[in-house]
N, C-alpha and C. Protein backbone atom coordinates (compact mmCIF):
# COMPACT_ATOMS: atom_id res chain seq x y z
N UNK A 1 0.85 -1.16 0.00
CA UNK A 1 0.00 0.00 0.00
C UNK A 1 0.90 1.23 0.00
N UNK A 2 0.56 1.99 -0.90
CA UNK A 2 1.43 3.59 -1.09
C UNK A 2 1.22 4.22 0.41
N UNK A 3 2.07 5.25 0.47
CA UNK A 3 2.22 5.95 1.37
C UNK A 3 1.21 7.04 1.17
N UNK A 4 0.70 7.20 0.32
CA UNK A 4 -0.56 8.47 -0.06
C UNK A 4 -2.03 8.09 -0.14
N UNK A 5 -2.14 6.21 -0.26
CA UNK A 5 -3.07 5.89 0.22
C UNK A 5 -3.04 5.87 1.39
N UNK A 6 -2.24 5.15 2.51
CA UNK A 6 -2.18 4.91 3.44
C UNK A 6 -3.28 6.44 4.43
N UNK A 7 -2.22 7.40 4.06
CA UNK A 7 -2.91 8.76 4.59
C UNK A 7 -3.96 8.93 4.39
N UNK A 8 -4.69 8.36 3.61
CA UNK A 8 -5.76 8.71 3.28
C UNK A 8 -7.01 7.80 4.00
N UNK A 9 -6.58 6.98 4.54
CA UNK A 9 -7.31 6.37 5.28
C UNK A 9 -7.82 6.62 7.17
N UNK A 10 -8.61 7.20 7.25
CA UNK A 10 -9.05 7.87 8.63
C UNK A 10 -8.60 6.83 9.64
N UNK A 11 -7.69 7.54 10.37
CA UNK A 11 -7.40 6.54 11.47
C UNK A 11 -8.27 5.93 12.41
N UNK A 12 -9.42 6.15 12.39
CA UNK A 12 -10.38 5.38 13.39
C UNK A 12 -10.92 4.26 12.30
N UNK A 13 -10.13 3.47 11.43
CA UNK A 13 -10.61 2.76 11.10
C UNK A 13 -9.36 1.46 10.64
N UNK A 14 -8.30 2.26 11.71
CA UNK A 14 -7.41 1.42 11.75
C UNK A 14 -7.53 0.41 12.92
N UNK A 15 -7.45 -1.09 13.34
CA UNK A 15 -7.53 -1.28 14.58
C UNK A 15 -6.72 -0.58 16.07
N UNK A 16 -7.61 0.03 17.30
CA UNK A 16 -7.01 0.87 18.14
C UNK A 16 -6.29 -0.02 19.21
N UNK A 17 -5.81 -0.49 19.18
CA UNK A 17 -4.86 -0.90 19.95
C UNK A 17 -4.51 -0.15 21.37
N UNK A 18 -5.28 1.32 21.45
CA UNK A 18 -5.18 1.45 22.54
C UNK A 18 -5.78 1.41 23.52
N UNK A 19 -6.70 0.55 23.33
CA UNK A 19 -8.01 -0.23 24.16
C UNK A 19 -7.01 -1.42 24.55
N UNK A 20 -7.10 -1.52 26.17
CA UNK A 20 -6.44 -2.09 26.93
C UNK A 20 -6.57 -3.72 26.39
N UNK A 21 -8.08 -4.42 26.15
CA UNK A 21 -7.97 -5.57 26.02
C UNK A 21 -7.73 -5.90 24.67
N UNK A 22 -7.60 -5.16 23.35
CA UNK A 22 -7.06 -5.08 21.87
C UNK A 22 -5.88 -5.44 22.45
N UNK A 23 -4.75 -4.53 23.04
CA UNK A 23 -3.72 -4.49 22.90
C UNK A 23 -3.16 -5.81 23.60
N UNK A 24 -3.54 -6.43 25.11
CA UNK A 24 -3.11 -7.34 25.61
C UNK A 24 -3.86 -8.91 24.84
N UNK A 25 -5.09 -8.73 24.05
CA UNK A 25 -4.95 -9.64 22.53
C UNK A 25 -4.11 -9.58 21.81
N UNK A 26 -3.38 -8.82 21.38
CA UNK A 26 -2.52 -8.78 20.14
C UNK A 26 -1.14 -9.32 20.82
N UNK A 27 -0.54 -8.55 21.47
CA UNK A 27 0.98 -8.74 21.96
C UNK A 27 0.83 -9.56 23.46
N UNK A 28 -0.12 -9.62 24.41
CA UNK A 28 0.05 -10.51 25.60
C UNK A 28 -0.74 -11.38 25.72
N UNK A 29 -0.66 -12.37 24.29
CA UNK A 29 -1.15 -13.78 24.75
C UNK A 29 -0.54 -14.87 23.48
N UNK A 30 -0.21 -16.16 23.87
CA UNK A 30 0.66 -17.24 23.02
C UNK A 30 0.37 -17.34 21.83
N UNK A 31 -1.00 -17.04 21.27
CA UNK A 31 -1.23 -17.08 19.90
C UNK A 31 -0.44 -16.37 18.89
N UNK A 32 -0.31 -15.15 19.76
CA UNK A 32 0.22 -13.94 18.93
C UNK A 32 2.14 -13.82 19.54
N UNK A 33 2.65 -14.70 19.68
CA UNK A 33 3.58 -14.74 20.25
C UNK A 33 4.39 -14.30 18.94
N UNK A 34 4.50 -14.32 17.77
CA UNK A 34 5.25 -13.99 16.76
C UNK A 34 5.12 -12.24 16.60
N UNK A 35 3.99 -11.35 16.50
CA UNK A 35 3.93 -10.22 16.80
C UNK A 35 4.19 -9.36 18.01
N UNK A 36 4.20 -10.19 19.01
CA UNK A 36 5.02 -10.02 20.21
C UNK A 36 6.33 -9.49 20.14
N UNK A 37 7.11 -10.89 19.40
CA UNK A 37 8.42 -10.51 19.19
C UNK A 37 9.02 -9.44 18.50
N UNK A 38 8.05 -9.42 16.74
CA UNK A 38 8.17 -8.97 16.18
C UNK A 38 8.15 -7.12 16.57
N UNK A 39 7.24 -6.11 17.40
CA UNK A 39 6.93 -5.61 17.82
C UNK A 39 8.15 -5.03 18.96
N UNK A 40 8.82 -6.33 19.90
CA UNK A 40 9.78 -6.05 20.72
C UNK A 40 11.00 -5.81 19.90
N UNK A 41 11.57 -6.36 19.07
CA UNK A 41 12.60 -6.46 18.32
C UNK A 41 12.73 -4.43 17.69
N UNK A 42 11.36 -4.43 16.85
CA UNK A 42 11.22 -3.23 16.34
C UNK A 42 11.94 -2.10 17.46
N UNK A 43 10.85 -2.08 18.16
CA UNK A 43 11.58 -1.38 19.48
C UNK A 43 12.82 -1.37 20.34
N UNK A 44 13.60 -2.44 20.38
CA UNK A 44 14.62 -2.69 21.35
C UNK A 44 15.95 -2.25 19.97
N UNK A 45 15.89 -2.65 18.73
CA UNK A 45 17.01 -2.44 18.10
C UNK A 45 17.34 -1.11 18.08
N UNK A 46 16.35 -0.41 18.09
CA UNK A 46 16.47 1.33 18.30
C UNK A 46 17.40 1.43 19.77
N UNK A 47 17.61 0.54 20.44
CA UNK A 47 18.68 0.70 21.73
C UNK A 47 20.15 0.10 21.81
N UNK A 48 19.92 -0.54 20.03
CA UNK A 48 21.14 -1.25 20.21
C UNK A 48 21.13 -2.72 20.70
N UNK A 49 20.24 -3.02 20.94
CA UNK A 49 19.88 -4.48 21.55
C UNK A 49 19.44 -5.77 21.24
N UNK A 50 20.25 -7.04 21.52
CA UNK A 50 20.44 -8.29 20.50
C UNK A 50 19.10 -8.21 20.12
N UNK A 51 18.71 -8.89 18.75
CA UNK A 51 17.18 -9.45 18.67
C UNK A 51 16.40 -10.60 20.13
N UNK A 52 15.33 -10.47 19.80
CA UNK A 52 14.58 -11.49 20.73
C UNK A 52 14.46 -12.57 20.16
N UNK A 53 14.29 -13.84 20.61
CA UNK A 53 13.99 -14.77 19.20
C UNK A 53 12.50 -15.69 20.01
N UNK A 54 12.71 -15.86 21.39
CA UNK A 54 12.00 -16.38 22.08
C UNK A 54 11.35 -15.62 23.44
N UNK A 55 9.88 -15.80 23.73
CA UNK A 55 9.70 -15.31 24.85
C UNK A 55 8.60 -15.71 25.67
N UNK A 56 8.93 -15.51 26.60
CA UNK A 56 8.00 -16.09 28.00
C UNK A 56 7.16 -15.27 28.46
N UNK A 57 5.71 -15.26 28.33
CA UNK A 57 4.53 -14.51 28.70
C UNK A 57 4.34 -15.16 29.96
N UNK A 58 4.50 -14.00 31.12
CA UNK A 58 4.40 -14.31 32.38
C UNK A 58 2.64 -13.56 33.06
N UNK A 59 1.63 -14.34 33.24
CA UNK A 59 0.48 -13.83 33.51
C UNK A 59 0.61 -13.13 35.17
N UNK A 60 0.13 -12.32 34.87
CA UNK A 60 0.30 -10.97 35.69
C UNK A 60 -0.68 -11.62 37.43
N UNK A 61 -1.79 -12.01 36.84
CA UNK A 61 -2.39 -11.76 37.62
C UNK A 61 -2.33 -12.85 38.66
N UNK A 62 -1.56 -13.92 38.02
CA UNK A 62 -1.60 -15.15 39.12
C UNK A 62 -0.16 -15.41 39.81
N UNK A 63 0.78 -14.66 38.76
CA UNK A 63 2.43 -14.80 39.42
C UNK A 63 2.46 -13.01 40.15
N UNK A 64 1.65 -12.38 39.66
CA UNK A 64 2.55 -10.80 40.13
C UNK A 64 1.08 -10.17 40.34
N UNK A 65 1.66 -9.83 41.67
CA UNK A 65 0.72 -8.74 41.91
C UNK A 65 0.39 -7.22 41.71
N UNK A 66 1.45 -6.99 40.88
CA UNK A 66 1.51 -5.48 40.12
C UNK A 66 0.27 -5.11 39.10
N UNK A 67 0.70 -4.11 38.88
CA UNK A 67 -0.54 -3.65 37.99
C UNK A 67 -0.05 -3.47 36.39
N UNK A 68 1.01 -4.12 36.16
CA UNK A 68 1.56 -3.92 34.50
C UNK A 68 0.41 -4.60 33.74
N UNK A 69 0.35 -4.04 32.73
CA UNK A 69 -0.05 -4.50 31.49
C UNK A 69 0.45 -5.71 31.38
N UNK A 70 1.44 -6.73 30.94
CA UNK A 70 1.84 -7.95 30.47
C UNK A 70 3.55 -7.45 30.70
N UNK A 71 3.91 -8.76 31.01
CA UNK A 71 5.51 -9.09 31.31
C UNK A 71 5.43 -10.32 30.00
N UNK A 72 7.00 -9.96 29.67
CA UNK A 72 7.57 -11.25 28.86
C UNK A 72 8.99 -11.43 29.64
N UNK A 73 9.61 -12.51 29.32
CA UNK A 73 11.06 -12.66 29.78
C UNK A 73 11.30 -13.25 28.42
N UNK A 74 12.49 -12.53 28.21
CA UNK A 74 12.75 -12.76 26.41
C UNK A 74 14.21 -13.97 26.93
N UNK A 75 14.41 -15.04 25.84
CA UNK A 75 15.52 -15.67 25.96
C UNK A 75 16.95 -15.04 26.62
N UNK A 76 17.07 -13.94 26.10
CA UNK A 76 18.42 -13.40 26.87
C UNK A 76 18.40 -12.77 27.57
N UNK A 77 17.83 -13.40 28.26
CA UNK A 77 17.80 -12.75 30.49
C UNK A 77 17.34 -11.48 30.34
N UNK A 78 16.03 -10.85 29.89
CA UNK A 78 15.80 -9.79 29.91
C UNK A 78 13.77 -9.63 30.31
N UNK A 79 13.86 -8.82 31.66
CA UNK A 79 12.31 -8.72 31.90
C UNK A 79 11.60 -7.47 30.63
N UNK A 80 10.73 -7.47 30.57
CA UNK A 80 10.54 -6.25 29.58
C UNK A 80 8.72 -6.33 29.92
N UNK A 81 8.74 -5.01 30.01
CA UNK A 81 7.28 -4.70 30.51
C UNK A 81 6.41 -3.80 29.42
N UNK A 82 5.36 -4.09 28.93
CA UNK A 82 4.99 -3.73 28.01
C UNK A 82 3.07 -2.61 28.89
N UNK A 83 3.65 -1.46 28.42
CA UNK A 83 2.63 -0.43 28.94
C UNK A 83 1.99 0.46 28.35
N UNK A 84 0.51 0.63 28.37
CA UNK A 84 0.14 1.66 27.38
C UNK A 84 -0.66 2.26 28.77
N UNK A 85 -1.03 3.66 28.04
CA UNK A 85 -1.41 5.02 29.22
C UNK A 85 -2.83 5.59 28.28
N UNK A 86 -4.43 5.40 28.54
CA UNK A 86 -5.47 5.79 27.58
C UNK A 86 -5.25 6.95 28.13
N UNK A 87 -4.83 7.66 29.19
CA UNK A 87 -5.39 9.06 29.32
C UNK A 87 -4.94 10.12 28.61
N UNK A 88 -5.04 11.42 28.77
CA UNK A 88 -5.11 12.43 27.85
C UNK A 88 -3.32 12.94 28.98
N UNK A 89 -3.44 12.43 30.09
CA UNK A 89 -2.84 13.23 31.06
C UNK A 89 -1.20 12.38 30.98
N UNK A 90 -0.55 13.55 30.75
CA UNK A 90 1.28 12.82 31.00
C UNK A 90 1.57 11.91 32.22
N UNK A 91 2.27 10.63 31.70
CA UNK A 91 2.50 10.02 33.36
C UNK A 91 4.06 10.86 33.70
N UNK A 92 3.92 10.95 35.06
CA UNK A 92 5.01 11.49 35.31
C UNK A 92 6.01 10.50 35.58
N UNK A 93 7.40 11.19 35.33
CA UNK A 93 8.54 10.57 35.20
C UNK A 93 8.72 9.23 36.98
N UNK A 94 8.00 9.84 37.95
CA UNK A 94 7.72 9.07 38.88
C UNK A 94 7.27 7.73 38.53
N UNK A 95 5.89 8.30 38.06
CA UNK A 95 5.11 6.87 37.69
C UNK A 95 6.10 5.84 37.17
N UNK A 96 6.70 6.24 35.91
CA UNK A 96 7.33 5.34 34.89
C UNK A 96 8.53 4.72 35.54
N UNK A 97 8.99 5.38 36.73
CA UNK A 97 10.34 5.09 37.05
C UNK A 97 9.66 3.61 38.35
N UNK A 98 8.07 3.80 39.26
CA UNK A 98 7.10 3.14 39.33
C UNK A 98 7.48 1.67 38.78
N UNK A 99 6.53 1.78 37.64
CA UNK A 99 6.56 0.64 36.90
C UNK A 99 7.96 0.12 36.79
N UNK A 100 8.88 0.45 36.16
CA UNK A 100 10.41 0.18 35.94
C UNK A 100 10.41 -0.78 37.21
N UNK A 101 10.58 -0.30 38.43
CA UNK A 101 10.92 -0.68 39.74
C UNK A 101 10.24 -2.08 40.16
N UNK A 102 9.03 -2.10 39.93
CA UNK A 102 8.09 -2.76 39.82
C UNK A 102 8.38 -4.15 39.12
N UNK A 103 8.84 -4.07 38.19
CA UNK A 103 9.36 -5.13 37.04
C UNK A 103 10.60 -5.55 37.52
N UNK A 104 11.18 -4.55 38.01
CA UNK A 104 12.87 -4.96 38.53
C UNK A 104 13.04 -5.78 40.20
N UNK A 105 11.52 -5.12 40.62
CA UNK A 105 11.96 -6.01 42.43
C UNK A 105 11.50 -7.11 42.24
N UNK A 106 10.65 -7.25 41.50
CA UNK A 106 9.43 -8.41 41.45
C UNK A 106 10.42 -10.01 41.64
N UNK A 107 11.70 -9.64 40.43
CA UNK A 107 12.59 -10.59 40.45
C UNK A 107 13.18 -11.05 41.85
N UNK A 108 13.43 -10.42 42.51
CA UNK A 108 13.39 -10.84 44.26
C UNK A 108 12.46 -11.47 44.77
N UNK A 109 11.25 -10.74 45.12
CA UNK A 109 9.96 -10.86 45.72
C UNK A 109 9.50 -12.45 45.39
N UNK A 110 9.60 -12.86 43.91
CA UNK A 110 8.96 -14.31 43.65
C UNK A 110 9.90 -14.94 43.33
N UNK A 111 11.17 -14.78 43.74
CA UNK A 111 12.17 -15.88 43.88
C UNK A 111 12.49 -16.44 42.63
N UNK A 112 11.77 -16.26 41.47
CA UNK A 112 11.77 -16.58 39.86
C UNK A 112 13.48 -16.27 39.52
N UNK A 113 14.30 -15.47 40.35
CA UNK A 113 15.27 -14.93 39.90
C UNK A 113 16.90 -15.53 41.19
N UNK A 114 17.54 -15.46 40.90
CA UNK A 114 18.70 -15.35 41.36
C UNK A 114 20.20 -14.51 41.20
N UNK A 115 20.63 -13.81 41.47
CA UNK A 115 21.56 -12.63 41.54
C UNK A 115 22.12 -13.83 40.08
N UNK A 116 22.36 -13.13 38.99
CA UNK A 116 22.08 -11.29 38.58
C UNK A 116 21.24 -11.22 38.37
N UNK A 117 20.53 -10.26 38.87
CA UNK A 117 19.48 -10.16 38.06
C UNK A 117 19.27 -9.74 36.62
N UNK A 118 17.45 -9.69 35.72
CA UNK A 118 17.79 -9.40 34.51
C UNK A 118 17.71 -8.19 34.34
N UNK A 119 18.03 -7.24 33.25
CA UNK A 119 17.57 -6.38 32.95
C UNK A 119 16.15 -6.11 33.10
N UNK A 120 15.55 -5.00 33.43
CA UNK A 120 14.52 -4.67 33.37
C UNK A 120 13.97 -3.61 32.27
N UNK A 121 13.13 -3.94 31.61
CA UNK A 121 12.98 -2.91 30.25
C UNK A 121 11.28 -2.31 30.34
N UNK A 122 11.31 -1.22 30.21
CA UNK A 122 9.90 -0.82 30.42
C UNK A 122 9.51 0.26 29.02
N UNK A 123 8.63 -0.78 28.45
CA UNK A 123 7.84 -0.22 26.87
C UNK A 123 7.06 0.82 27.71
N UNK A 124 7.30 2.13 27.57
CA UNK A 124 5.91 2.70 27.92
C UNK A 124 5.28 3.51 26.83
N UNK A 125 3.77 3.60 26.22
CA UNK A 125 3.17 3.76 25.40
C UNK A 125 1.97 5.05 25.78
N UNK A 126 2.40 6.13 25.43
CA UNK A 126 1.04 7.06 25.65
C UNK A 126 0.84 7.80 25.08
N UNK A 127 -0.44 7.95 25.65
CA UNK A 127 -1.32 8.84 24.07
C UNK A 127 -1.36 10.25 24.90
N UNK A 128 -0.65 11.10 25.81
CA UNK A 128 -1.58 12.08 26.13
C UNK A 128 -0.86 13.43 24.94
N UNK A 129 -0.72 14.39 25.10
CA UNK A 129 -0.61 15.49 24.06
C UNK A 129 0.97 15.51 23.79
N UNK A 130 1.63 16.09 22.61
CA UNK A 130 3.37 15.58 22.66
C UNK A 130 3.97 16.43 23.79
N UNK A 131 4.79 16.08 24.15
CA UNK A 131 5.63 16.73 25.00
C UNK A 131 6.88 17.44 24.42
N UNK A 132 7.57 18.29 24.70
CA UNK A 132 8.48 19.14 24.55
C UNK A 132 9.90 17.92 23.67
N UNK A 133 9.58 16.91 23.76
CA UNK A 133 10.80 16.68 23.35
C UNK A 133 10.68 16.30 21.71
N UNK A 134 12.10 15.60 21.24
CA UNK A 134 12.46 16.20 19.89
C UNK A 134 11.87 14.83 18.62
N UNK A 135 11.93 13.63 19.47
CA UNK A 135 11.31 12.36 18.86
C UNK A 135 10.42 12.05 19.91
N UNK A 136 9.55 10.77 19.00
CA UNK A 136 8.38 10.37 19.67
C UNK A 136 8.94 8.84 20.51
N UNK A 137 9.86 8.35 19.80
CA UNK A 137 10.75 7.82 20.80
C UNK A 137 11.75 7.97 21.41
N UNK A 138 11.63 8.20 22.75
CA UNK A 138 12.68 8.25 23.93
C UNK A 138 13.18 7.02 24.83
N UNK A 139 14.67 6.60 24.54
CA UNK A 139 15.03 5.45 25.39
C UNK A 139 16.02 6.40 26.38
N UNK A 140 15.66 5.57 27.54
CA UNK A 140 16.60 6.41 29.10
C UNK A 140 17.43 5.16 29.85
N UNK A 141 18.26 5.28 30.16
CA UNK A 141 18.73 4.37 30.53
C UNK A 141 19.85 5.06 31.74
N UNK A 142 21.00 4.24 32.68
CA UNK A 142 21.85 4.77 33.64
C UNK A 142 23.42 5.33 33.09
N UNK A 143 23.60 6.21 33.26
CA UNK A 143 24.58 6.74 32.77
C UNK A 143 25.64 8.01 33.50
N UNK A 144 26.84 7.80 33.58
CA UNK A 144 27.86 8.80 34.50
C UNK A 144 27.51 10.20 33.76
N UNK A 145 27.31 11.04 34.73
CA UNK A 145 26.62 12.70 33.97
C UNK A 145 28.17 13.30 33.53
N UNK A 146 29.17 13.11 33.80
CA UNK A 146 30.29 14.43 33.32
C UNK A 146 30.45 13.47 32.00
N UNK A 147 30.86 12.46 31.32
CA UNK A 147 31.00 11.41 30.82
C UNK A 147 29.71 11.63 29.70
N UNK A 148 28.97 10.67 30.34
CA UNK A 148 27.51 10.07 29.65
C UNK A 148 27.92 9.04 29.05
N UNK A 149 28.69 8.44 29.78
CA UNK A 149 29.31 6.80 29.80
C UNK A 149 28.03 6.10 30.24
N UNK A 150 27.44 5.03 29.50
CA UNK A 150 26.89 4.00 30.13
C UNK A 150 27.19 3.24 31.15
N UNK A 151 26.79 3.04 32.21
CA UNK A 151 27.08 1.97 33.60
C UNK A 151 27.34 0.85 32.48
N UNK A 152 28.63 -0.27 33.42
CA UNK A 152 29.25 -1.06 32.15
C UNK A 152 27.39 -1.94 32.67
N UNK A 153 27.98 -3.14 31.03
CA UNK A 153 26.61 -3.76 30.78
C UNK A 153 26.40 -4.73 31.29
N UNK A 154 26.62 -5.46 32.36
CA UNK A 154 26.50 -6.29 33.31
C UNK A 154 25.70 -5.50 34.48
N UNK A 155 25.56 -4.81 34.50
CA UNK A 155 24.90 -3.56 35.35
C UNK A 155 23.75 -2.96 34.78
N UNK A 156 23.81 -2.69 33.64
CA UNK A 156 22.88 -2.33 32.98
C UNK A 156 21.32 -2.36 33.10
N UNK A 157 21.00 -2.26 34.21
CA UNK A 157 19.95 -2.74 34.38
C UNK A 157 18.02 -2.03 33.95
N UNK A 158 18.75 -0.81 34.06
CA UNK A 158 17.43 0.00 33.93
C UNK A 158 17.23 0.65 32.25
N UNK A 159 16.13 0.58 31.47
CA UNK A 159 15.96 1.07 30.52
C UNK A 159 14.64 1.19 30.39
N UNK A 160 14.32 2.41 29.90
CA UNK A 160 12.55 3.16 29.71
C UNK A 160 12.57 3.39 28.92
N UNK A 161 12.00 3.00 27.65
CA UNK A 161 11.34 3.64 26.37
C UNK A 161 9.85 4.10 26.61
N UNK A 162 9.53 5.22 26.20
CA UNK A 162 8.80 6.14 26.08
C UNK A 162 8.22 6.60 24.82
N UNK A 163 7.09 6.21 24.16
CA UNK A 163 6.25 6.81 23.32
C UNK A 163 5.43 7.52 22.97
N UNK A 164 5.56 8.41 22.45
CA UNK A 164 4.86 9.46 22.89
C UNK A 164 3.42 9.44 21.35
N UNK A 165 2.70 8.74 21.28
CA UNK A 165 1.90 8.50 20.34
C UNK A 165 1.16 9.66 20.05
N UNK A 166 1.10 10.94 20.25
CA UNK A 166 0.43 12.29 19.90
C UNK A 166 1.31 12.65 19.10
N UNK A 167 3.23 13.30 19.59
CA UNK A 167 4.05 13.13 18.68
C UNK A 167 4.22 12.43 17.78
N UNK A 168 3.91 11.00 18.21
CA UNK A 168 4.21 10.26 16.35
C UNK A 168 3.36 10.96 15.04
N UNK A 169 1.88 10.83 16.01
CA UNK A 169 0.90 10.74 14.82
C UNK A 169 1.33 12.61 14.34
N UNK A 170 1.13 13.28 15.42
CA UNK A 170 1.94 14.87 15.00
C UNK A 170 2.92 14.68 13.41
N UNK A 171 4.24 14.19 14.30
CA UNK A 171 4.87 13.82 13.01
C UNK A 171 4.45 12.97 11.20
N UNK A 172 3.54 11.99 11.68
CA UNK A 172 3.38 11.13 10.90
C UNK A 172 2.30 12.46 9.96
N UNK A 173 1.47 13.15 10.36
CA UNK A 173 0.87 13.99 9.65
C UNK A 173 1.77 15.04 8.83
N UNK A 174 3.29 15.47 9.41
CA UNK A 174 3.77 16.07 8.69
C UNK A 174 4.66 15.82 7.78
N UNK A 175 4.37 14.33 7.71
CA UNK A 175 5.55 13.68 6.51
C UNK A 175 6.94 13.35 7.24
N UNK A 176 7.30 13.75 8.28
CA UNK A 176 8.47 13.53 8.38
C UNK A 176 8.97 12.16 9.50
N UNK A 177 8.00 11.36 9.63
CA UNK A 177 7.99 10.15 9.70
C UNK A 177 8.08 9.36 8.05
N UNK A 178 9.07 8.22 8.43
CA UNK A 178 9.69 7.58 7.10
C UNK A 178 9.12 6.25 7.39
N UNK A 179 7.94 5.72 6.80
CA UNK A 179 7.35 4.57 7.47
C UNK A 179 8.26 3.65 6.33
N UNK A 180 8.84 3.84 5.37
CA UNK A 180 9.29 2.48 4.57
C UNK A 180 10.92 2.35 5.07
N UNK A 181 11.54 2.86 6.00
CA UNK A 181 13.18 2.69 7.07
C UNK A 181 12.44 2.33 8.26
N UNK A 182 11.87 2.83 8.95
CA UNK A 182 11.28 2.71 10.08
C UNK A 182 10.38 1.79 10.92
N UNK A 183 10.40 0.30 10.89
CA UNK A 183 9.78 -0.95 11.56
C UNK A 183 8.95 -0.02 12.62
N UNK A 184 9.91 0.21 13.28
CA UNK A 184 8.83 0.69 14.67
C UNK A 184 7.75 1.99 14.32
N UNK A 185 7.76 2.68 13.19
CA UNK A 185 7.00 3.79 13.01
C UNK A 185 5.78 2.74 12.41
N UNK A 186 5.81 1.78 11.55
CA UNK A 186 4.78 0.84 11.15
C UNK A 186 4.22 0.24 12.03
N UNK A 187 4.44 -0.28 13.53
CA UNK A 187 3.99 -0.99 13.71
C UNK A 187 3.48 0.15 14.83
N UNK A 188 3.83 0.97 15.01
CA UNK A 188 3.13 2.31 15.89
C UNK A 188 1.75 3.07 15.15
N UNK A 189 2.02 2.62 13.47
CA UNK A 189 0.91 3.40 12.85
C UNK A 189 -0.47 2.10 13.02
């Protein structure tokens, strides 16, 4: 499909995915375990980070008592928390750092884990209005401030991606989203 059809098609008639139980159909359950990956991969290579090839859907509600959206544990020792936000309202950098934490103690708490622990990765997905910054994806991770050396990668533990889905679609209206380079801008549209 052209890129000039594509536009032309009213986005409320794309499936919304940002309806909580769409989205945990599509990416948090075994059927769909190939778009799962596919979806994580998109996202994580933007950090530099091996592909996924395999992953473990951990049900929330009977192993963890948190309030995430869906956990996977991907083959290479990595938790990754997958989050979307319906409100109009910014989560604050608290919240997200929240969730992060959340995903990262849990590995203690249910004993599932033993020193080292894994990385903890937190997808976060929201729709409220764009924010001041310069892309619609933002990855954060730990890093020495005079430097901006990464903590070495055995340590590595904390990483937040941040989507800012008002900015995308912002962008995506002004052309300057490149959906035929861009995996993760496709699978965001």
């Amino acid at each position: 499909m052209s890129k000039d059809t594509l536009r032309k098609i009213p986005l409320e008639q794309f499936m919304d995915l940002k309806l909580d139980c769409t989205f945990k159909q599509l990416f948090g359950s075994e059927e769909n375990e190939k778009f799962t990956i596919a979806f994580l991969n998109a996202m994580l290579q933007k950090a530099g980070r091996d592909q996924v090839q395999e992953i473990i859907l951990i049900n929330q509600k009977k192993e963890r008592p948190s309030h995430l959206n869906f956990v996977v544990e991907a083959a290479r020792n990595q938790l990754l928390n997958i989050e979307i936000q319906l409100s109009n309202e910014r989560e604050s950098a608290e919240g997200m750092l929240y969730h992060w934490s959340r995903l990262f103690i849990d590995q203690m708490q249910f004993g599932q884990m033993k020193y080292p622990f894994f990385p903890a990765i937190m997808i976060y997905i929201d729709n409220a209005p764009p924010a001041q910054t310069e892309h619609y994806h933002s990855t954060y991770h730990l890093h020495e401030v005079k430097t901006r050396q990464r903590i070495e990668p055995e340590y590595d533990m904390l990483e937040i991606h941040s989507i800012e889905m008002a900015k995308f679609l912002q962008d995506w209206h002004a052309g300057t989203v490149a959906l035929s380079e861009d995996v993760l801008a496709r699978w965001l549209l």
